[in-house]
C-alpha atoms as a PDB file:
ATOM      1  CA  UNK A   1       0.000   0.000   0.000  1.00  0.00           C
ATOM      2  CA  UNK A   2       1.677   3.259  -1.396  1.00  0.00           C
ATOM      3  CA  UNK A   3       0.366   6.414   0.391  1.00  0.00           C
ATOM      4  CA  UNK A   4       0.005   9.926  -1.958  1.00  0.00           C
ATOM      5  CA  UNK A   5       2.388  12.396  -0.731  1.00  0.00           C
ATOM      6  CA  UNK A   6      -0.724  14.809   0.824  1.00  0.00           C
ATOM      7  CA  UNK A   7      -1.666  11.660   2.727  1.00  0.00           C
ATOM      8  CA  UNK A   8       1.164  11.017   4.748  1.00  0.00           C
ATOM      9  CA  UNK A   9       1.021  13.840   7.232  1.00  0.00           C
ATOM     10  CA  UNK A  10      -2.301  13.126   8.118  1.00  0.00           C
ATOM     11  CA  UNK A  11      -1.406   9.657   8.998  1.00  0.00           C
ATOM     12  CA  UNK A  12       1.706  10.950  10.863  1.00  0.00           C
ATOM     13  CA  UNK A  13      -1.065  13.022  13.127  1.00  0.00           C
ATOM     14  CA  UNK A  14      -3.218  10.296  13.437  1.00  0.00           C
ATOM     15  CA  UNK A  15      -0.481   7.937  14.772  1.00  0.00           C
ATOM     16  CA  UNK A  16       1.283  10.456  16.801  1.00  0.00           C
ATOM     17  CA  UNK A  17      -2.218  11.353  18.249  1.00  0.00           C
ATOM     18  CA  UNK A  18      -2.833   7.597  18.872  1.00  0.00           C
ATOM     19  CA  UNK A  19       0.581   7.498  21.069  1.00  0.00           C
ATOM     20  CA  UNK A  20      -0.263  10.985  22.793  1.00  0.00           C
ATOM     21  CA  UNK A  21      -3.777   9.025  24.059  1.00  0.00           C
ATOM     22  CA  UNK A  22      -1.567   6.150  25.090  1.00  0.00           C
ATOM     23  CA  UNK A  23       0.907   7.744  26.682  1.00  0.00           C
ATOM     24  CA  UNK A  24      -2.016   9.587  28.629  1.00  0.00           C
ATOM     25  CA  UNK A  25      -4.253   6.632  29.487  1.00  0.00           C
ATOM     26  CA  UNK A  26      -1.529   4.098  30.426  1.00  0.00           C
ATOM     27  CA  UNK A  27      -0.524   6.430  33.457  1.00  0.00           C
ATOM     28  CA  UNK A  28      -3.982   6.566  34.489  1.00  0.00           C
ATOM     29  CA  UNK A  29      -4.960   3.259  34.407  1.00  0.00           C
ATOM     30  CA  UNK A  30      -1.669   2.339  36.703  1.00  0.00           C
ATOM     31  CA  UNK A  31      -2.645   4.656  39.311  1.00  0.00           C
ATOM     32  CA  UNK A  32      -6.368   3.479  39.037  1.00  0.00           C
ATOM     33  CA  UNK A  33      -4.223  -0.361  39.664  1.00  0.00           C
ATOM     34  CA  UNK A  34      -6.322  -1.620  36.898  1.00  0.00           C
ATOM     35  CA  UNK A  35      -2.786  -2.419  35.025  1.00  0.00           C
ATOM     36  CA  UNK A  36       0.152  -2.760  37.216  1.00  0.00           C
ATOM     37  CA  UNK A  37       3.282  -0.490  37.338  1.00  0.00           C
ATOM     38  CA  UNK A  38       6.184  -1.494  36.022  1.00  0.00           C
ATOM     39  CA  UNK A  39       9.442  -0.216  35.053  1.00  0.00           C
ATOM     40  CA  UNK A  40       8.573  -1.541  31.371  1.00  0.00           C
ATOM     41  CA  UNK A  41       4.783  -0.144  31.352  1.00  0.00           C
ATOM     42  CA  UNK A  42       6.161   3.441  32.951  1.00  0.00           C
ATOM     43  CA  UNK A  43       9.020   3.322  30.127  1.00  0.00           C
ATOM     44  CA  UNK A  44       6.417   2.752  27.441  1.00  0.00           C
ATOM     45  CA  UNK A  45       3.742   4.953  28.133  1.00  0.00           C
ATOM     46  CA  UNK A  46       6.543   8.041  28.351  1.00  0.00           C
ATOM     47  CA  UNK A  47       8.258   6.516  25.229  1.00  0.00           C
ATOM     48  CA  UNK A  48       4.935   6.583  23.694  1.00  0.00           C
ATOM     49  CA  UNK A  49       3.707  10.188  24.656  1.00  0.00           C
ATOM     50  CA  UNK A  50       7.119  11.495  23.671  1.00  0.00           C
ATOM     51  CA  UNK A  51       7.819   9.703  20.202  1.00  0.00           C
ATOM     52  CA  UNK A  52       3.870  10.425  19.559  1.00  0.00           C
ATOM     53  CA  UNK A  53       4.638  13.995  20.378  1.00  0.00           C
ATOM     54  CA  UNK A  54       7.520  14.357  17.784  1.00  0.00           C
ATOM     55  CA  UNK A  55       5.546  12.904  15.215  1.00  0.00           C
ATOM     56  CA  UNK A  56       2.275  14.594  15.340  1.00  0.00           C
ATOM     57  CA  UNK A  57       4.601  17.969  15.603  1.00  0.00           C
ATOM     58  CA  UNK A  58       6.896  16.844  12.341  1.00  0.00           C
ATOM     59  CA  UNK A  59       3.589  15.460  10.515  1.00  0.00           C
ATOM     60  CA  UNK A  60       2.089  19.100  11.070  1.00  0.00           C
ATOM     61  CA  UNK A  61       5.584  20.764   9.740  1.00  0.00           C
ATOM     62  CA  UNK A  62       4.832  18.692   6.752  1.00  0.00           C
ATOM     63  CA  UNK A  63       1.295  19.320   5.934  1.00  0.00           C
ATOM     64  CA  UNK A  64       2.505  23.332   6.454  1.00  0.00           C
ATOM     65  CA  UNK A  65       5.136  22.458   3.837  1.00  0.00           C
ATOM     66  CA  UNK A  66       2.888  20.363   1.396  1.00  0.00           C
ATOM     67  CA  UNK A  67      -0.375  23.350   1.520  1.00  0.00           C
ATOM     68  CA  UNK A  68       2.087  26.574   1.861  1.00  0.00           C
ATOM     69  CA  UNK A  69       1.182  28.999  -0.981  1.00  0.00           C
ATOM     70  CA  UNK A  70       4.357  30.178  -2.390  1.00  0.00           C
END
C-alpha cells in the first residue's frame, strides 16, 4: 500500500495522536491499579507520549510544507 504524498502527514497526526492518548491513558490506568506499574509499562507509556509527540509535531511541519502557498 503506497500512500500519496498529501496523505502522509495526516497519517503521521493520526499515529502520533494515537501514542499521545496512550501515553495519557496508560498512566492513568496504573494509578487506578487496573494495570500494574512497572518499570517496562512506565518506560512505554513516556516513550509513547514522547515519540507520539515528535511525530504529530513533524507530521504538522509537513502538511505546512505540502499546503504553503508560495
Amino acid at each position: 500500500m503506497k500512500l500519496d504524498d498529501e496523505k502522509k502527514p495526516f497519517v503521521m497526526i493520526l499515529v502520533g495522536f494515537l501514542l499521545v492518548t496512550a501515553g495519557m491513558v496508560l498512566p492513568f490506568l496504573m494509578f487506578l491499579q487496573i494495570i500494574p506499574s512497572t518499570f517496562f509499562m512506565n518506560f512505554f507509556s513516556y516513550a509513547a507520549s514522547v515519540s507520539g509527540l515528535f511525530l504529530g509535531l513533524i507530521g504538522g511541519a509537513s502538511y505546512v510544507k505540502i499546503h504553503r502557498k508560495k
